[in-house]
PDB file of N, CA and C in Angstrom:
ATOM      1  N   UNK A   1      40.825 106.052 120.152  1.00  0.00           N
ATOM      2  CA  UNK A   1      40.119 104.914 120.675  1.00  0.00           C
ATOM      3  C   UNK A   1      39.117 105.432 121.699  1.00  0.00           C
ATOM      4  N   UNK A   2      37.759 105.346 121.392  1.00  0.00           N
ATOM      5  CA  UNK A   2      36.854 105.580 122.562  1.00  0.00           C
ATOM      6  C   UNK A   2      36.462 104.239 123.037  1.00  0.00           C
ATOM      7  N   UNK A   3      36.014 104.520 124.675  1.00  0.00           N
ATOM      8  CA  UNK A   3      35.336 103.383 125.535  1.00  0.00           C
ATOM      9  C   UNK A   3      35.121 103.797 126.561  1.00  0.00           C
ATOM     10  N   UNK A   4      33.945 103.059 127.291  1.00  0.00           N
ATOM     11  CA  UNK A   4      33.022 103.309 128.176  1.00  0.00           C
ATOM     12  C   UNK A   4      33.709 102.888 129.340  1.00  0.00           C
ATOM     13  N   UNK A   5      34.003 104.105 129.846  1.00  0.00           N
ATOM     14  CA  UNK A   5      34.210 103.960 131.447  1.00  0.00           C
ATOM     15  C   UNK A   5      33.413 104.074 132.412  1.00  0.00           C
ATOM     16  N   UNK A   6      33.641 102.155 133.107  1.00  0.00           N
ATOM     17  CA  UNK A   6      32.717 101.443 133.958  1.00  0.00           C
ATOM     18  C   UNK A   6      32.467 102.192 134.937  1.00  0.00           C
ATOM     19  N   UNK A   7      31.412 102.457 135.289  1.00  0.00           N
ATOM     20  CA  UNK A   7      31.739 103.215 136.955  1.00  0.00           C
ATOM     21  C   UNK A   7      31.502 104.594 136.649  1.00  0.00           C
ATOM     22  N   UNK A   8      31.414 105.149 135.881  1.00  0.00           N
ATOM     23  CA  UNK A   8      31.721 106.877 135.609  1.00  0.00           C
ATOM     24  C   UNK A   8      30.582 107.236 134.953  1.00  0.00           C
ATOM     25  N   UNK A   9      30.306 106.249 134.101  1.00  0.00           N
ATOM     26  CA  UNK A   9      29.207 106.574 132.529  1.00  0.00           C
ATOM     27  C   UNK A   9      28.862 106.847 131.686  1.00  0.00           C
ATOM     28  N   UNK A  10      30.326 107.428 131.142  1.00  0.00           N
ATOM     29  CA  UNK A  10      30.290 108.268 130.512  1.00  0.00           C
ATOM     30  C   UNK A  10      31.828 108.141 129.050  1.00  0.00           C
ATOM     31  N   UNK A  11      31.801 108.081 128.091  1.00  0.00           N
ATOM     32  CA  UNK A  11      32.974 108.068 126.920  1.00  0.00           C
ATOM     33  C   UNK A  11      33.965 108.704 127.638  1.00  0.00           C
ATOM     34  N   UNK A  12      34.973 107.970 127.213  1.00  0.00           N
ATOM     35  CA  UNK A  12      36.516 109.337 127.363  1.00  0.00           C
ATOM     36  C   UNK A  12      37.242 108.662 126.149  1.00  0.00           C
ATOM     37  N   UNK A  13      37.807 109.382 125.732  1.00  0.00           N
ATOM     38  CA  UNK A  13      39.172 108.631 124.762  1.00  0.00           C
ATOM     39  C   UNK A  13      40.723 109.018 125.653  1.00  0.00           C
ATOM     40  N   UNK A  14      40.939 108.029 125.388  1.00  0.00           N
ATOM     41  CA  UNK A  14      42.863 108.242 125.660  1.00  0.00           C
ATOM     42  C   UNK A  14      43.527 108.202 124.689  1.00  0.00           C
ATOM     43  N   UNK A  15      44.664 109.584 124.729  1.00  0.00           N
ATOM     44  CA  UNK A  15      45.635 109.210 123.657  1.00  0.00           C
ATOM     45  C   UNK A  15      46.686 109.335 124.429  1.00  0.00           C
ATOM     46  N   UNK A  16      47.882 109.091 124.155  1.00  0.00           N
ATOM     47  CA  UNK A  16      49.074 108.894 124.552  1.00  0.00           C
ATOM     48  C   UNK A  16      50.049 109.344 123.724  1.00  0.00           C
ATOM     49  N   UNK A  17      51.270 110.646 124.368  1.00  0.00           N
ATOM     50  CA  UNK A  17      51.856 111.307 123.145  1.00  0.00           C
ATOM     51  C   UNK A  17      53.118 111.230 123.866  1.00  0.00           C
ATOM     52  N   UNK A  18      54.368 111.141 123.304  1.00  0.00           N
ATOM     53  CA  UNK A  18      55.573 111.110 123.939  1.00  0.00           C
ATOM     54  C   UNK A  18      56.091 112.619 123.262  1.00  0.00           C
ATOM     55  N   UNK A  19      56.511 113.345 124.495  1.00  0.00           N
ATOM     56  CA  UNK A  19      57.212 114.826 123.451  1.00  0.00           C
ATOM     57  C   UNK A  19      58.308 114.873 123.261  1.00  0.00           C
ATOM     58  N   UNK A  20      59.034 113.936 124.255  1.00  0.00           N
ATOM     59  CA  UNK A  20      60.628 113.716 124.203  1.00  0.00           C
ATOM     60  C   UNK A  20      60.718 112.404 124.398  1.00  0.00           C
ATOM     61  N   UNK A  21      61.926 111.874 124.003  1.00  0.00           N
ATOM     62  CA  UNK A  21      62.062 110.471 123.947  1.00  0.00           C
ATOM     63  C   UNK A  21      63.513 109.880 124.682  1.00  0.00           C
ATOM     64  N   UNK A  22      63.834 109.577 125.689  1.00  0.00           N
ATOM     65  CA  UNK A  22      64.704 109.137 126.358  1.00  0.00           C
ATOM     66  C   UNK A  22      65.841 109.011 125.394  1.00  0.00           C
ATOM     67  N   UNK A  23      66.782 109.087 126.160  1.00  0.00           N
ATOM     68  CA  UNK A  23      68.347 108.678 124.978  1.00  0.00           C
ATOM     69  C   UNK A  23      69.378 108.729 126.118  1.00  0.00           C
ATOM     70  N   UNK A  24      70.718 108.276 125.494  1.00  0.00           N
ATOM     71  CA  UNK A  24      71.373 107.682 126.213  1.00  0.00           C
ATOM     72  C   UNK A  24      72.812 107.888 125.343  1.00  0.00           C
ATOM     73  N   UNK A  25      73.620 108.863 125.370  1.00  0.00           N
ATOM     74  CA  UNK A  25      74.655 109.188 124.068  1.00  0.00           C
ATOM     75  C   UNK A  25      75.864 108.303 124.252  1.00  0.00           C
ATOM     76  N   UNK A  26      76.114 107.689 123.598  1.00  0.00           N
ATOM     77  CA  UNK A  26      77.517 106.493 123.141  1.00  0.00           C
ATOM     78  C   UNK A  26      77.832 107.287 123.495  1.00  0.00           C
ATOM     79  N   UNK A  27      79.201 107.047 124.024  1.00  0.00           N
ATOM     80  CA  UNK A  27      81.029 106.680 124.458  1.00  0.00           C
ATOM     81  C   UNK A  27      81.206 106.863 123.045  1.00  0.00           C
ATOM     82  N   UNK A  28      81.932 108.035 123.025  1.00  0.00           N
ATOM     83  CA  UNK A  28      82.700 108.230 121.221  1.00  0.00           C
ATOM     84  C   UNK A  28      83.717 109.994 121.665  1.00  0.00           C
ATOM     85  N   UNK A  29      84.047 110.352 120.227  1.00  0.00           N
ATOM     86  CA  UNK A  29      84.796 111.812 120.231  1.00  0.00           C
ATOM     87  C   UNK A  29      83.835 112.748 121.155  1.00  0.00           C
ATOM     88  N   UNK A  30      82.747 112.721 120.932  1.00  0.00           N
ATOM     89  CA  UNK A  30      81.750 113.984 121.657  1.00  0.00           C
ATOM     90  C   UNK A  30      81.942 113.462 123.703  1.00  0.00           C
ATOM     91  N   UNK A  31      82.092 112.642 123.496  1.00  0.00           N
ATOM     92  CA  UNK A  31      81.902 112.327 125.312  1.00  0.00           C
ATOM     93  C   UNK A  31      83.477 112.582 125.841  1.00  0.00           C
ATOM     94  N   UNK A  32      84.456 111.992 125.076  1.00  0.00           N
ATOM     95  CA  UNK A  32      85.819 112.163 125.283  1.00  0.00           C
ATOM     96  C   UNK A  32      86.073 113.565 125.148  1.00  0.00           C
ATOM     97  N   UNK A  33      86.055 114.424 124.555  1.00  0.00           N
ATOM     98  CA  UNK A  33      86.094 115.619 124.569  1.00  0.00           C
ATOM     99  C   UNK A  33      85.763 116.377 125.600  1.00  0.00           C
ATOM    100  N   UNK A  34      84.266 116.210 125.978  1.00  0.00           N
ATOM    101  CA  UNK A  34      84.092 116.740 127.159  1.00  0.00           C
ATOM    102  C   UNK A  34      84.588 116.070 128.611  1.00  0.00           C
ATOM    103  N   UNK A  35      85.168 114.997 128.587  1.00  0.00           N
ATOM    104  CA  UNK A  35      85.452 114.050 129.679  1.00  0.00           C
ATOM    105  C   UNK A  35      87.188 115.194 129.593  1.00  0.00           C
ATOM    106  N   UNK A  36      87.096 114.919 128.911  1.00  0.00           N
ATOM    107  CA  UNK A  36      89.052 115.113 128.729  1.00  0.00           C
ATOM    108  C   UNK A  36      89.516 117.009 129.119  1.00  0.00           C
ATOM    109  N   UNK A  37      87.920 117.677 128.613  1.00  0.00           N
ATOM    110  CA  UNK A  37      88.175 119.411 129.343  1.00  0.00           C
ATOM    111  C   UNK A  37      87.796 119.262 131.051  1.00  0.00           C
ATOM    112  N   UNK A  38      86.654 118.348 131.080  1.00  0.00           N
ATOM    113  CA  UNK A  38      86.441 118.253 132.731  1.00  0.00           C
ATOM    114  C   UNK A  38      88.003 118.038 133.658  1.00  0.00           C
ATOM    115  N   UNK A  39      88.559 117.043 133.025  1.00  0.00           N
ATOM    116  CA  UNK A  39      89.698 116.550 133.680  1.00  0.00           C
ATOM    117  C   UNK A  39      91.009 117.713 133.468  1.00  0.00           C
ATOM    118  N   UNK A  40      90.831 118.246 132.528  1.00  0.00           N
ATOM    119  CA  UNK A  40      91.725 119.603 132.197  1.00  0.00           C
ATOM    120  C   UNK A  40      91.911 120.498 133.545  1.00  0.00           C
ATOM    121  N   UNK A  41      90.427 120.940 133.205  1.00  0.00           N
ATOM    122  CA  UNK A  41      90.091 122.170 134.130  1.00  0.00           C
ATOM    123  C   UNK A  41      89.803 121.907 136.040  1.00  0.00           C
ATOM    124  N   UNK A  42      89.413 120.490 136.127  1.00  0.00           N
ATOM    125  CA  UNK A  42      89.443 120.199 137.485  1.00  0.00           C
ATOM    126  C   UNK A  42      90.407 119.076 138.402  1.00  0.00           C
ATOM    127  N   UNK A  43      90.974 118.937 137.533  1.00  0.00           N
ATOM    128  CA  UNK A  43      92.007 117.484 137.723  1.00  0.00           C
ATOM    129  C   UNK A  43      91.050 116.027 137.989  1.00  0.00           C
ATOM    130  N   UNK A  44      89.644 116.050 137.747  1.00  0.00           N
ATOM    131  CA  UNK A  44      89.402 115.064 138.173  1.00  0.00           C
ATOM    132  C   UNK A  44      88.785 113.914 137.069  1.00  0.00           C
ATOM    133  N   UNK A  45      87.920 113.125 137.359  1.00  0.00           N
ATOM    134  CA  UNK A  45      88.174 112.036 136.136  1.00  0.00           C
ATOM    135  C   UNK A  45      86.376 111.924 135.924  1.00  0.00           C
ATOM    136  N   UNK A  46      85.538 112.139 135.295  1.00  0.00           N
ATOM    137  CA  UNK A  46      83.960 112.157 135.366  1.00  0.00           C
ATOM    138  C   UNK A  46      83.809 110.986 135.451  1.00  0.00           C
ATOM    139  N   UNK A  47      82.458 110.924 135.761  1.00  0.00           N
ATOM    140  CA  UNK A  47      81.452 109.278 135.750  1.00  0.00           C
ATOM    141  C   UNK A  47      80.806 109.601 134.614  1.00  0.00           C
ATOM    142  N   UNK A  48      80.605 108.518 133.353  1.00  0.00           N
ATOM    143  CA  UNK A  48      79.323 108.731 132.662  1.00  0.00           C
ATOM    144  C   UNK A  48      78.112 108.064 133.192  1.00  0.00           C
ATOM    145  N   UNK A  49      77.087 108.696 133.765  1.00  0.00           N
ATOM    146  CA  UNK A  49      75.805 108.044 134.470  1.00  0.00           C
ATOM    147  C   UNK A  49      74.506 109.037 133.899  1.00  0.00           C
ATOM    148  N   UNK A  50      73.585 107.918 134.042  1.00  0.00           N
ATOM    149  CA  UNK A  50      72.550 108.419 133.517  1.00  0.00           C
ATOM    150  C   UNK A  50      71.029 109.038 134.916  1.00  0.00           C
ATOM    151  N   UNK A  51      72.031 109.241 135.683  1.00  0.00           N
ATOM    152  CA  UNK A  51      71.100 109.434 137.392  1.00  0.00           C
ATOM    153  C   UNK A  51      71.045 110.824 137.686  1.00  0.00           C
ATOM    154  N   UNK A  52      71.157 112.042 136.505  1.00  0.00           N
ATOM    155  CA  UNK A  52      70.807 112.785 136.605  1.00  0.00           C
ATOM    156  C   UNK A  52      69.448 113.858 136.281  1.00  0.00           C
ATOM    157  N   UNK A  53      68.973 112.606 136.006  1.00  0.00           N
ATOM    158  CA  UNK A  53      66.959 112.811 135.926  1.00  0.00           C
ATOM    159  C   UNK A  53      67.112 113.177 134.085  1.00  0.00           C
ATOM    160  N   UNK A  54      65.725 114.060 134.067  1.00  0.00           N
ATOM    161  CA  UNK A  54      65.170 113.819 132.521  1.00  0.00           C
ATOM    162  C   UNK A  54      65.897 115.459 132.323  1.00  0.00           C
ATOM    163  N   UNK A  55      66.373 115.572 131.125  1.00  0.00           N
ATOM    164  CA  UNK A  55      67.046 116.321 130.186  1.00  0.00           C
ATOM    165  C   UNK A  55      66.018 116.924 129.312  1.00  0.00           C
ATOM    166  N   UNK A  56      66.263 118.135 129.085  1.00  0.00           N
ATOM    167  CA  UNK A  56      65.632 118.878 127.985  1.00  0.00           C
ATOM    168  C   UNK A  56      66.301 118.775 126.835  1.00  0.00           C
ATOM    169  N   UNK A  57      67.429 118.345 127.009  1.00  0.00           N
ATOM    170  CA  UNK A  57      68.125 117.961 125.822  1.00  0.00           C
ATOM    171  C   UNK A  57      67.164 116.553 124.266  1.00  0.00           C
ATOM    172  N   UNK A  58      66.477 115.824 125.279  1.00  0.00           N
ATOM    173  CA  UNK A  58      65.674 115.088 124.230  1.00  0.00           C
ATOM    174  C   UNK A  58      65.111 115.262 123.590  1.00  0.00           C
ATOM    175  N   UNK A  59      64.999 116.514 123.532  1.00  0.00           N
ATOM    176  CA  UNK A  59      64.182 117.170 122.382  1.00  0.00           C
ATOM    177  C   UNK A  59      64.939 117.841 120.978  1.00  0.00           C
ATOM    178  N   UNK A  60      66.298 117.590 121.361  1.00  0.00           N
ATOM    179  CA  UNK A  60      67.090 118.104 119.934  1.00  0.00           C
ATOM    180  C   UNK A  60      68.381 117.052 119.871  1.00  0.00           C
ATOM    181  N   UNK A  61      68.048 115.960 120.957  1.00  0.00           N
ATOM    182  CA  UNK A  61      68.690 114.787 120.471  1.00  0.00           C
ATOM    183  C   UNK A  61      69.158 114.401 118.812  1.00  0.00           C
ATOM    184  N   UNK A  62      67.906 114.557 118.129  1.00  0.00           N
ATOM    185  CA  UNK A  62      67.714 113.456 116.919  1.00  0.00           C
ATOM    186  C   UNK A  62      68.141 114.935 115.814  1.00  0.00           C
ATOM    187  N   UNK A  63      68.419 116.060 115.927  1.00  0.00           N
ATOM    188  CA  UNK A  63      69.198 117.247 115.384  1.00  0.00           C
ATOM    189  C   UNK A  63      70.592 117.502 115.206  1.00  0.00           C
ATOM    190  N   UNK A  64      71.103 117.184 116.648  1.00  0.00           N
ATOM    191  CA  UNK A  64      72.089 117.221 116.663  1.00  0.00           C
ATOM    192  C   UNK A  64      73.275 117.029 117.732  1.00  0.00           C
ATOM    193  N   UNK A  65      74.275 116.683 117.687  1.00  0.00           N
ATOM    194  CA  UNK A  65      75.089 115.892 118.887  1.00  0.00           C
ATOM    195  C   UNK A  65      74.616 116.096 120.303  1.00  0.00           C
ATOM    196  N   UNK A  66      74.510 115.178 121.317  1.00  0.00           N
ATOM    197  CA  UNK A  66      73.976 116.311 122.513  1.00  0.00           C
ATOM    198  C   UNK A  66      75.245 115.760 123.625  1.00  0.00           C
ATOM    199  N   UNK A  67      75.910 116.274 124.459  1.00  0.00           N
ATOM    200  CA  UNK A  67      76.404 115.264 125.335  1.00  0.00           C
ATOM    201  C   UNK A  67      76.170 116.334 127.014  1.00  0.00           C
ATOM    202  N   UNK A  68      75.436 115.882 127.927  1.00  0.00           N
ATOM    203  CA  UNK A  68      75.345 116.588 128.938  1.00  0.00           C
ATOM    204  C   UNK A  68      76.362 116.900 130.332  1.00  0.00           C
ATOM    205  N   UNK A  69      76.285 117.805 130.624  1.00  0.00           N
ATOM    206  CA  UNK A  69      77.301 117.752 132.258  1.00  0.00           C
ATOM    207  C   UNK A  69      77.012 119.625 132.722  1.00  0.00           C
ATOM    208  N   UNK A  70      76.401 119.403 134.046  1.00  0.00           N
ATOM    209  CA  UNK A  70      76.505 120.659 134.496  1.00  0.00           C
ATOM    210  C   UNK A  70      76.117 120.730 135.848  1.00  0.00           C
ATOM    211  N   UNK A  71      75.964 121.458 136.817  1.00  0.00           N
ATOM    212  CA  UNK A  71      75.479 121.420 138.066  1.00  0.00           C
ATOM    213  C   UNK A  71      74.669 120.645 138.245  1.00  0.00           C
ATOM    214  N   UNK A  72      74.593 119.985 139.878  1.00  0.00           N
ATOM    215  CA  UNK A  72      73.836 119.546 140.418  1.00  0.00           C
ATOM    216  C   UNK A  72      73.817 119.880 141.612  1.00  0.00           C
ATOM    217  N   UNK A  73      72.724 119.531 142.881  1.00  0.00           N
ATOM    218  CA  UNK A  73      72.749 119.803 144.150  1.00  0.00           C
ATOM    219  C   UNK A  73      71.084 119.561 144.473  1.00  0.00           C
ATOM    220  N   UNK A  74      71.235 120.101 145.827  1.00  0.00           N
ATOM    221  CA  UNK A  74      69.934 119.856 146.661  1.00  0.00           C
ATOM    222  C   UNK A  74      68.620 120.533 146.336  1.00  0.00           C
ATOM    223  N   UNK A  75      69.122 121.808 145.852  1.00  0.00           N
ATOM    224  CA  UNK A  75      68.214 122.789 145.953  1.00  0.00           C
ATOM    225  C   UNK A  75      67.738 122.720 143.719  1.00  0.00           C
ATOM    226  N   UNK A  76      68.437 122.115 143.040  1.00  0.00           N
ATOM    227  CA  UNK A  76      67.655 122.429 141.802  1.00  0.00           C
ATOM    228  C   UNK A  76      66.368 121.964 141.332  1.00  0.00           C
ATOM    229  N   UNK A  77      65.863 123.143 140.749  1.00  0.00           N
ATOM    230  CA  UNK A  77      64.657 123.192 140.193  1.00  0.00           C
ATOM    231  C   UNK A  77      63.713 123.534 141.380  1.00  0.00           C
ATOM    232  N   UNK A  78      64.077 123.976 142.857  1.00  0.00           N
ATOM    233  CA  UNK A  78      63.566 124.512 143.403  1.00  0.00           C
ATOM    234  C   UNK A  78      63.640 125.907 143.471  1.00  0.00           C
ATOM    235  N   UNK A  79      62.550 126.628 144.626  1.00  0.00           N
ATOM    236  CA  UNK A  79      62.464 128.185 144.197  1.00  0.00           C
ATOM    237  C   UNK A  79      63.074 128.904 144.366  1.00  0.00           C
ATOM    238  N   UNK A  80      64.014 128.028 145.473  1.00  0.00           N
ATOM    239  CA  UNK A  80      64.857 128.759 145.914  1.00  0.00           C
ATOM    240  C   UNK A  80      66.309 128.294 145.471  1.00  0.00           C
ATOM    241  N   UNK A  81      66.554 127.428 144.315  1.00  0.00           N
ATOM    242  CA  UNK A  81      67.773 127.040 143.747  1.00  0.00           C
ATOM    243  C   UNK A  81      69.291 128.151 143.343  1.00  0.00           C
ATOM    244  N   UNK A  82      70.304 127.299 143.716  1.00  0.00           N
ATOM    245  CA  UNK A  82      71.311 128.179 144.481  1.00  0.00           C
ATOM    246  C   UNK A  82      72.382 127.345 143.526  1.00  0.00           C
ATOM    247  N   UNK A  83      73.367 127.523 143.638  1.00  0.00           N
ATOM    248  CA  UNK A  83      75.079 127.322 143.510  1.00  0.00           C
ATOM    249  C   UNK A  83      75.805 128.084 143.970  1.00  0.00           C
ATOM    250  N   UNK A  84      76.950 127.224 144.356  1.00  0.00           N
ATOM    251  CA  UNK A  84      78.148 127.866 145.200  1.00  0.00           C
ATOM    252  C   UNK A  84      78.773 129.014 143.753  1.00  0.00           C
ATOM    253  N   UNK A  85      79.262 130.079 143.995  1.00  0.00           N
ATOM    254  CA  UNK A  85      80.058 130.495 142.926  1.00  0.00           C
ATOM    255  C   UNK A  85      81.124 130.053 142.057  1.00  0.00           C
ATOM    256  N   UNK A  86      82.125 129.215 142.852  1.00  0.00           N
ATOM    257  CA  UNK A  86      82.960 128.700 142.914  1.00  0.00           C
ATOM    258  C   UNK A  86      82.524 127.445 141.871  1.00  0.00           C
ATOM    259  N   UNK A  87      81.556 126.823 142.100  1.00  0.00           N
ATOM    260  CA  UNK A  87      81.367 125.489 140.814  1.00  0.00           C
ATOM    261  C   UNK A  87      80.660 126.646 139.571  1.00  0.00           C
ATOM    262  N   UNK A  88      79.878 127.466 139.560  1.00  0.00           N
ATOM    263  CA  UNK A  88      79.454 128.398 138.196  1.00  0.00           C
ATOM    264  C   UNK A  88      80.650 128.537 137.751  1.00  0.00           C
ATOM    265  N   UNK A  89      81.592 128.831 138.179  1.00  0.00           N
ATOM    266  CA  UNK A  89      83.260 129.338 137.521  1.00  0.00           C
ATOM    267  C   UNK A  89      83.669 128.179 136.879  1.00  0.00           C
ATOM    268  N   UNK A  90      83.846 127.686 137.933  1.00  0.00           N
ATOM    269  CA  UNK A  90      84.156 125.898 137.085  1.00  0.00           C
ATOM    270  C   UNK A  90      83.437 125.676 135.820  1.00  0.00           C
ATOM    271  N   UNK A  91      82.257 125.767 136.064  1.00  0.00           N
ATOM    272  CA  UNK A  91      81.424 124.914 135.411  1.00  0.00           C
ATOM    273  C   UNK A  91      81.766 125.945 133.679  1.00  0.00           C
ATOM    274  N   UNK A  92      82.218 127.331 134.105  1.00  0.00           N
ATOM    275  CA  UNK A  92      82.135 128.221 132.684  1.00  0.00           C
ATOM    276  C   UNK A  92      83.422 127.548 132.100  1.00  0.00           C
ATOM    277  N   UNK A  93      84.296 127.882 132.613  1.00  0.00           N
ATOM    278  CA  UNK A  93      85.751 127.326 132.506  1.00  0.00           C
ATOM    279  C   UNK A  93      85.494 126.000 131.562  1.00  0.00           C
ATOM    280  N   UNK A  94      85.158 124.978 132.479  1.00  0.00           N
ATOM    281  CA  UNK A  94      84.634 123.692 131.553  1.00  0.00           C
ATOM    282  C   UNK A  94      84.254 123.845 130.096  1.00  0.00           C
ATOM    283  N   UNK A  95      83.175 124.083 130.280  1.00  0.00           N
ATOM    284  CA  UNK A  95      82.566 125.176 128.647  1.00  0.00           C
ATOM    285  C   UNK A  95      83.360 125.670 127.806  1.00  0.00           C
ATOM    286  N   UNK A  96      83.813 126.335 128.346  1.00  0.00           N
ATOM    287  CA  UNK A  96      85.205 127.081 127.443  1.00  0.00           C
ATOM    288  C   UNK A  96      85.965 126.188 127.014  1.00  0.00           C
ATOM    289  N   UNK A  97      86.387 125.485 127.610  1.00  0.00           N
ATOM    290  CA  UNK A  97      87.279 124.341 127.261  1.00  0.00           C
ATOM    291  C   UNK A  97      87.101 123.410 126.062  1.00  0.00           C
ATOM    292  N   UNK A  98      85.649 123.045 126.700  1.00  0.00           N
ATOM    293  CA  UNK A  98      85.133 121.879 125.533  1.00  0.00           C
ATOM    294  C   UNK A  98      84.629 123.078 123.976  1.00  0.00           C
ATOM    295  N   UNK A  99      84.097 124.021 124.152  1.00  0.00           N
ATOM    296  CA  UNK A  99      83.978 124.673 123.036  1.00  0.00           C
ATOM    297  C   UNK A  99      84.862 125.575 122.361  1.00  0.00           C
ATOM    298  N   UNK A 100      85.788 125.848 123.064  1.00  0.00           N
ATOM    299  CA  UNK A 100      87.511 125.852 122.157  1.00  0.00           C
ATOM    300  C   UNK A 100      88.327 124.656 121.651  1.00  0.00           C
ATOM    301  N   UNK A 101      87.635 123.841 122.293  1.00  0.00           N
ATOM    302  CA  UNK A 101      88.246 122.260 121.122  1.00  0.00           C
ATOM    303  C   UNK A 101      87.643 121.661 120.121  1.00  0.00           C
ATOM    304  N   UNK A 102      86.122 121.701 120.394  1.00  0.00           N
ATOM    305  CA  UNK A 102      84.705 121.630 119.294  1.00  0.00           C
ATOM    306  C   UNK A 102      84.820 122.280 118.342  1.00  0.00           C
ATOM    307  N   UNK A 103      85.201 123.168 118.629  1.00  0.00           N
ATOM    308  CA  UNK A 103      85.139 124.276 117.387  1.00  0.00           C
ATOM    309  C   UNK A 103      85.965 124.798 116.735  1.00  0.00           C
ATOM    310  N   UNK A 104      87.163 124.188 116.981  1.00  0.00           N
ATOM    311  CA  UNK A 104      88.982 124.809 116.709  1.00  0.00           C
ATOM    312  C   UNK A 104      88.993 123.827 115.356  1.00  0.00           C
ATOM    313  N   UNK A 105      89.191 125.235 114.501  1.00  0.00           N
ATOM    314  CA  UNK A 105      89.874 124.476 112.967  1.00  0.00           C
ATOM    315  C   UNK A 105      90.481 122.863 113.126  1.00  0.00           C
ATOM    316  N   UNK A 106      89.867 122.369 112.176  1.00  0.00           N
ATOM    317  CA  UNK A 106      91.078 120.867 111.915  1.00  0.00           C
ATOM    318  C   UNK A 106      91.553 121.349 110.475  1.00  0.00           C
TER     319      UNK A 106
END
């Protein structure tokens, strides 16, 4: 679509491209699974919330199962981004958990 922008003088076109597309993964086996190693490995009980900003995961959403959970804190995606050691351990542990049950013969 071209048009004349008032004020400027000049053509521009706008296009508009989405590269990832928001999503939001049902409550099913894939969320219970990982809900149920979190609670394994830390005794505690997760929140499913969606307040952990935009995911790179939307981009292989529509491929194949996605269900997210991993660090958070003050410092991510900054330059100087950090974790305690102590939650990386956790957080492998977790992993392990859910992908020794994902993947264990039925």
């Amino acid at each position: 679509m071209r048009r004349q922008l008032d004020g400027v003088g000049g053509p521009y076109e706008l296009r508009i491209e989405a590269s990832g597309e928001a999503f939001v993964t049902a409550p099913g086996p894939l969320t219970e699974l990982l809900a149920a190693a979190i609670r394994d490995e830390t005794g505690r009980t997760p929140e499913a919330s969606t307040a952990g900003g935009t995911s790179d995961a939307r981009f292989i959403k529509d491929l194949c199962p996605v269900v997210e959970f991993g660090l958070v804190g003050k410092t991510m995606h900054a330059i100087d981004e950090r974790v305690a050691v102590a939650d990386l351990e956790a957080l492998t542990r977790i992993y392990r958990t859910f992908l020794d049950r994902y993947l264990a013969p039925t």
